[in-house]
N, C-alpha and C. Protein backbone atom coordinates (compact mmCIF):
# COMPACT_ATOMS: atom_id res chain seq x y z
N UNK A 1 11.05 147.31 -25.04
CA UNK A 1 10.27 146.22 -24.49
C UNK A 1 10.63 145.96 -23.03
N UNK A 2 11.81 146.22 -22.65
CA UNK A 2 12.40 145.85 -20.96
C UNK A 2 12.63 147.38 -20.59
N UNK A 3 12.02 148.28 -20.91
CA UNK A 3 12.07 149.59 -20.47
C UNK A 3 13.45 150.06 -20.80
N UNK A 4 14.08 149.85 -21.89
CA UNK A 4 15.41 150.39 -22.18
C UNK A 4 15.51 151.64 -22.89
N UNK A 5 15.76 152.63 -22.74
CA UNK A 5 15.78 153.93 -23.63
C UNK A 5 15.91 153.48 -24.99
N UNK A 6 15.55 153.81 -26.41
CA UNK A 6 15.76 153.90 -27.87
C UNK A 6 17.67 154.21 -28.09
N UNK A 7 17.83 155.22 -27.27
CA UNK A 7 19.27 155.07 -27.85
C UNK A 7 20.51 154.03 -26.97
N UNK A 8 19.65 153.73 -25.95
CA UNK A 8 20.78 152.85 -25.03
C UNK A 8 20.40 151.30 -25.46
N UNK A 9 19.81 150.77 -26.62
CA UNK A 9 19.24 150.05 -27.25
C UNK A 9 21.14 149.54 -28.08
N UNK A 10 22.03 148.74 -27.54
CA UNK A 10 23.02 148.22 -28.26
C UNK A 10 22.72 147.25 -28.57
N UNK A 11 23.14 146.35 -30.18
CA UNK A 11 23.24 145.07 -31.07
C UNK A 11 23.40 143.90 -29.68
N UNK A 12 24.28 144.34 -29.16
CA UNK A 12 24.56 143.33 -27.53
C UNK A 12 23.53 142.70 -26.79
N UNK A 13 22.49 144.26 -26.57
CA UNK A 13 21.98 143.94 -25.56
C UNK A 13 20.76 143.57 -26.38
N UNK A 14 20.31 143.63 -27.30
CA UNK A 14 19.43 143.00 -28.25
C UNK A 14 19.17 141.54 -28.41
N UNK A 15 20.97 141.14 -28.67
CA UNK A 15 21.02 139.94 -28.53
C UNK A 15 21.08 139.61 -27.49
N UNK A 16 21.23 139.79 -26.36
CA UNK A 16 20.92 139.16 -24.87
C UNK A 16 19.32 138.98 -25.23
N UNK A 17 18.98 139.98 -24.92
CA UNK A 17 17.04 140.24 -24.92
C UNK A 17 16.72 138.57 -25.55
N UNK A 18 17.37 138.75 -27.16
CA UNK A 18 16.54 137.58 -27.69
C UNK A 18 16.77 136.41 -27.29
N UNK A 19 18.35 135.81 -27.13
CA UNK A 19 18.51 134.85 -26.48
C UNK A 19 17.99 134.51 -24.90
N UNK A 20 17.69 135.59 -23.97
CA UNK A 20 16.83 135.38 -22.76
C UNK A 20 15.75 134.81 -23.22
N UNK A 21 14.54 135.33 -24.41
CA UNK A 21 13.23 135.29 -24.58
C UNK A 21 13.32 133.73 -24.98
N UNK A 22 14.34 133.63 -26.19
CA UNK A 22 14.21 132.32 -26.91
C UNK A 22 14.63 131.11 -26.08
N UNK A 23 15.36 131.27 -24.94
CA UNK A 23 15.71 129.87 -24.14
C UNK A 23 14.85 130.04 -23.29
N UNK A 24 14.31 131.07 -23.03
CA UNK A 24 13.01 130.86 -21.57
C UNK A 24 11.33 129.92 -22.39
N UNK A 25 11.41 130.15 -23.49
CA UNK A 25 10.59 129.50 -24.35
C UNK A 25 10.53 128.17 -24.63
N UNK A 26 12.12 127.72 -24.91
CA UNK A 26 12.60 126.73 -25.18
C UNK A 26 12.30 126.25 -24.03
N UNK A 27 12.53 126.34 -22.83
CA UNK A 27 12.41 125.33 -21.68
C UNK A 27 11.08 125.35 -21.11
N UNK A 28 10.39 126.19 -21.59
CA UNK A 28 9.07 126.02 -21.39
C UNK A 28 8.33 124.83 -22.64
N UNK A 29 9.17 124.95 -23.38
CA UNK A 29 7.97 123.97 -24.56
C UNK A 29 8.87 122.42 -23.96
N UNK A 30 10.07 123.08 -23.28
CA UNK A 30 10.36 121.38 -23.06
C UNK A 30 9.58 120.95 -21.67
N UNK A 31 9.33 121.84 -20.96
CA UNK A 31 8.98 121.14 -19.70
C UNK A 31 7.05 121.15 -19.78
N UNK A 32 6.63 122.11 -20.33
CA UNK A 32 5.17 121.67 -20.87
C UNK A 32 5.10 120.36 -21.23
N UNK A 33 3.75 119.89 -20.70
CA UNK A 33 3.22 118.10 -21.67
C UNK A 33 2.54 118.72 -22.97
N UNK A 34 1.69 119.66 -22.54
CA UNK A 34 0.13 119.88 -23.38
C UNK A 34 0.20 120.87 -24.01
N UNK A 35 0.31 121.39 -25.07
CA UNK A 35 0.42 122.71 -25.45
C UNK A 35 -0.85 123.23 -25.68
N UNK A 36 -1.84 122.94 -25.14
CA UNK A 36 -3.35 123.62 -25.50
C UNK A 36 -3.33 124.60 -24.11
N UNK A 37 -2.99 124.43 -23.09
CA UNK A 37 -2.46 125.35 -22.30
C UNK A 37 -2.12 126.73 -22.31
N UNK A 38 -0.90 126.56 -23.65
CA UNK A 38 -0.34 127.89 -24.05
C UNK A 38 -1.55 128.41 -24.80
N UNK A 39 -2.14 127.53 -25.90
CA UNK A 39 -3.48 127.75 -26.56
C UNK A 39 -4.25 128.57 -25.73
N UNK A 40 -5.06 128.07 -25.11
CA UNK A 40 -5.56 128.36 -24.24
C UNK A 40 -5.84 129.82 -23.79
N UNK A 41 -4.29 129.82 -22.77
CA UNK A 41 -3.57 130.78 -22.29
C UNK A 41 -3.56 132.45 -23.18
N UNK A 42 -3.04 131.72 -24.19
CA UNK A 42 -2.73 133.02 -25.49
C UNK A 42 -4.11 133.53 -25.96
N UNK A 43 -4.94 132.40 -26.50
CA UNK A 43 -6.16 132.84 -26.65
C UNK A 43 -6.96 133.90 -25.77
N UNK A 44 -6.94 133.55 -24.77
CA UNK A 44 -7.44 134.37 -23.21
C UNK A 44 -7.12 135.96 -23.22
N UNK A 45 -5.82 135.81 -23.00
CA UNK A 45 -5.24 137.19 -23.02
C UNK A 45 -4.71 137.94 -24.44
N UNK A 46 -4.10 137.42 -25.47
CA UNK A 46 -4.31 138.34 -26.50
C UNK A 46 -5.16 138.50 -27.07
N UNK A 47 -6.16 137.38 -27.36
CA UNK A 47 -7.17 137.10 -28.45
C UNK A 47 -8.02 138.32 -27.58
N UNK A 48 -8.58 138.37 -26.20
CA UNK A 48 -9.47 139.30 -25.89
C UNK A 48 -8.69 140.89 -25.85
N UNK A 49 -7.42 141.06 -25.75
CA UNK A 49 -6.41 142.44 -25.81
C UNK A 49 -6.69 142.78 -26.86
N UNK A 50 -6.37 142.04 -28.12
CA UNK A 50 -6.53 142.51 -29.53
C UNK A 50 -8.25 142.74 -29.74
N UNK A 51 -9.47 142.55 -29.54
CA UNK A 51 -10.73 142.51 -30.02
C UNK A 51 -10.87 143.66 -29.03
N UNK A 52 -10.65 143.34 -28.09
CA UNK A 52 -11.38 144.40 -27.09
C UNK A 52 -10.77 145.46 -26.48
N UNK A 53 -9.31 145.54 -25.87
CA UNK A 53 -8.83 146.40 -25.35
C UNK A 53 -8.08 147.21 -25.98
N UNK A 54 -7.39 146.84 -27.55
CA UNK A 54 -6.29 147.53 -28.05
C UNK A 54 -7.21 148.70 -28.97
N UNK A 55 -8.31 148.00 -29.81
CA UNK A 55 -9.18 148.81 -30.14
C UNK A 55 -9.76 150.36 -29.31
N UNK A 56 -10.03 150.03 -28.20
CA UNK A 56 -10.53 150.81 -27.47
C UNK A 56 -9.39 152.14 -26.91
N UNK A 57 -8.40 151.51 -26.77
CA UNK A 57 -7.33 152.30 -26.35
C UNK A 57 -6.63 153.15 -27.55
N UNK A 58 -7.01 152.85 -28.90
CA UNK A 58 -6.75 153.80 -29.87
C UNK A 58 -7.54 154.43 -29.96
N UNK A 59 -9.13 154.51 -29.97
CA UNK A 59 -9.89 154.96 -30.29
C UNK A 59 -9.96 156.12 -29.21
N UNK A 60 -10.01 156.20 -28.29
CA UNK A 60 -9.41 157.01 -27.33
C UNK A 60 -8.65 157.73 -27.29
N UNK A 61 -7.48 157.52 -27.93
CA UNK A 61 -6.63 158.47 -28.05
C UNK A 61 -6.58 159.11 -29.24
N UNK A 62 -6.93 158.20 -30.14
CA UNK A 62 -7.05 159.50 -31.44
C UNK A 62 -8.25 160.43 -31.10
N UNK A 63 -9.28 160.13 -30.23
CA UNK A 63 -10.45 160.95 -29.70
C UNK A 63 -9.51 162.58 -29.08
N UNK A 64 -8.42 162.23 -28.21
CA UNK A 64 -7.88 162.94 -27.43
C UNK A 64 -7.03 163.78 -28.67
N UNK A 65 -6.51 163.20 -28.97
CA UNK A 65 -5.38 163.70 -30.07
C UNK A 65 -5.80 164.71 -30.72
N UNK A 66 -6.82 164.41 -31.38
CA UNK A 66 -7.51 165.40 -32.40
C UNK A 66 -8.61 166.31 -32.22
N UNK A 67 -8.48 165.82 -30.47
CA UNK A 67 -10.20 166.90 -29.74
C UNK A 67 -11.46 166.81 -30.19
N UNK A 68 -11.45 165.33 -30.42
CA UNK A 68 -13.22 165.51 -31.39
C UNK A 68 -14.30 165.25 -30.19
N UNK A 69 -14.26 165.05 -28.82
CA UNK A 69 -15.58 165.76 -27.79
C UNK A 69 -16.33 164.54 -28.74
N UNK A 70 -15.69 163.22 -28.63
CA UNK A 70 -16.91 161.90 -28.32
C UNK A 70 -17.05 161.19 -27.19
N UNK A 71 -17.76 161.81 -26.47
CA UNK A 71 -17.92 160.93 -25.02
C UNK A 71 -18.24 160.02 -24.78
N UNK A 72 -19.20 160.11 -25.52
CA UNK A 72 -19.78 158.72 -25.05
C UNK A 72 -19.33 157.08 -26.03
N UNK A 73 -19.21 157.79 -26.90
CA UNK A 73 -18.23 156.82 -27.70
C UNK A 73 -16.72 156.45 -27.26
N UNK A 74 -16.10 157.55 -26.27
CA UNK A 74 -14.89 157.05 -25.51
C UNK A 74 -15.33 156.05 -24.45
N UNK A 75 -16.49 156.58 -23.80
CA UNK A 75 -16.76 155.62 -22.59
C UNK A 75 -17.44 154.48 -23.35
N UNK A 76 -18.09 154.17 -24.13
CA UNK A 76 -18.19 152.88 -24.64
C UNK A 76 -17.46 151.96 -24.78
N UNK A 77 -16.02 153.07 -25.40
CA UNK A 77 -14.78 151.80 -26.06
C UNK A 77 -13.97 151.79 -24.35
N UNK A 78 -14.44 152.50 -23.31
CA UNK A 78 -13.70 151.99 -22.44
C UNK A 78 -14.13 151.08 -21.55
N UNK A 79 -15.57 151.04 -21.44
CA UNK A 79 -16.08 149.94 -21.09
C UNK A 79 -15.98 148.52 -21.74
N UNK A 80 -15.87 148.95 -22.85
CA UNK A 80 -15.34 147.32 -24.32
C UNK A 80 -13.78 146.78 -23.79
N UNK A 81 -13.00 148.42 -23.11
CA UNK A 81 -12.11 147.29 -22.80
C UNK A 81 -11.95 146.60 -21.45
N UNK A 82 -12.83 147.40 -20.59
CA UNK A 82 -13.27 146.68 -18.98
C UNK A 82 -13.67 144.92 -19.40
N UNK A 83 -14.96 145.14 -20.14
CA UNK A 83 -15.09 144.14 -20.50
C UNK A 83 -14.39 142.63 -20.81
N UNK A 84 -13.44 143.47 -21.93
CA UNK A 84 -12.35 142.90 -22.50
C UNK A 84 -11.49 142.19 -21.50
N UNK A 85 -10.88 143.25 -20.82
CA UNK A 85 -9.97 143.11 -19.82
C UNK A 85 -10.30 141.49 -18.42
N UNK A 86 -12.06 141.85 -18.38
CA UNK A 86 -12.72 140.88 -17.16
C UNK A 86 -12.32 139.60 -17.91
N UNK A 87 -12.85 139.52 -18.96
CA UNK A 87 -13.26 138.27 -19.73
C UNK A 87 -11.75 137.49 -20.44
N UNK A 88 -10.55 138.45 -20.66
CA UNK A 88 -9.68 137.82 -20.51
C UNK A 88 -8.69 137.07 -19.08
N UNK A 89 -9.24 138.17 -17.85
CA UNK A 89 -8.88 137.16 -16.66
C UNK A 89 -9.61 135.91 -16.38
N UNK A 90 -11.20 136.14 -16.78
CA UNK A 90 -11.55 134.80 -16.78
C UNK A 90 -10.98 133.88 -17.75
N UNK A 91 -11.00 134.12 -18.63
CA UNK A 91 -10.49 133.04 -19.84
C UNK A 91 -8.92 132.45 -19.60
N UNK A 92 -8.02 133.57 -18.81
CA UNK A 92 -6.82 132.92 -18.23
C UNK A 92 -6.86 132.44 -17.18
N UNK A 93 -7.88 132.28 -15.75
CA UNK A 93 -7.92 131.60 -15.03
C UNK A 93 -8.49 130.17 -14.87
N UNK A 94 -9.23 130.12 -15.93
CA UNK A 94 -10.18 128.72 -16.54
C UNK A 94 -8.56 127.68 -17.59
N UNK A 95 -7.45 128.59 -18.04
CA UNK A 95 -6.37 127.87 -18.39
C UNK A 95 -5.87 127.50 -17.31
N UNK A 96 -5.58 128.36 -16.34
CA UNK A 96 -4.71 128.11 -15.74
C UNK A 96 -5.27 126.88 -14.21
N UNK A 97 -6.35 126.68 -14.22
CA UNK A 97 -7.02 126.18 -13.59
C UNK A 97 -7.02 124.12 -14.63
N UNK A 98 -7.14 124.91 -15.56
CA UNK A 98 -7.31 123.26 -16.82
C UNK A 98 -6.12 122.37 -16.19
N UNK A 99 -5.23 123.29 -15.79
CA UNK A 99 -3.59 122.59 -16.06
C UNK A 99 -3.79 121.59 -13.98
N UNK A 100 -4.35 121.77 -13.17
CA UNK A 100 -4.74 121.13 -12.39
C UNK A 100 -5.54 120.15 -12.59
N UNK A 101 -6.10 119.99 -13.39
CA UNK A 101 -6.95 118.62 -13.85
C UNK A 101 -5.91 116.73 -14.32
């Protein structure tokens, strides 16, 4: 997840990782007022990653993987995730814009 090799992956540095993630969280839910924000926020960018871009990016590669010569069905799912991709910057800039109100 922090670009660490699989075998340079120690119990140590694991637990660093989690305790970084879990107190950077923690002081975010303490210094947040509103949590529809994070709502918001999360919605924006995973909710459109998962429907639109993660789809597309498998479909693609198992296209590649296995040589099945669907073109136009690759460029569809890669336009689904252009799509994807636009409509989650809008949807995170309309959060991140809320939080100025």
């Amino acid at each position: 997840m922090v670009g660490v090799k699989p075998e340079a992956r120690t119990n140590n540095l694991l637990n660093a990782t989690t305790i970084g993630l879990l107190s950077l969280l923690t002081f975010l839910a303490c210094v947040l007022k509103d949590v529809t924000f994070v709502l918001s926020f999360g919605g924006a960018t995973l909710g459109n990653a998962l429907t639109y871009v993660y789809p597309a990016l498998m479909y693609a590669a198992i296209n590649k993987k296995k040589d099945l010569k669907e073109g136009s069905g690759v460029l569809m799912a890669q336009l689904s995730a252009c799509l994807g991709t636009v409509m989650g910057c809008i949807g995170a800039k309309m959060a991140i814009d809320s939080l100025k109100k």
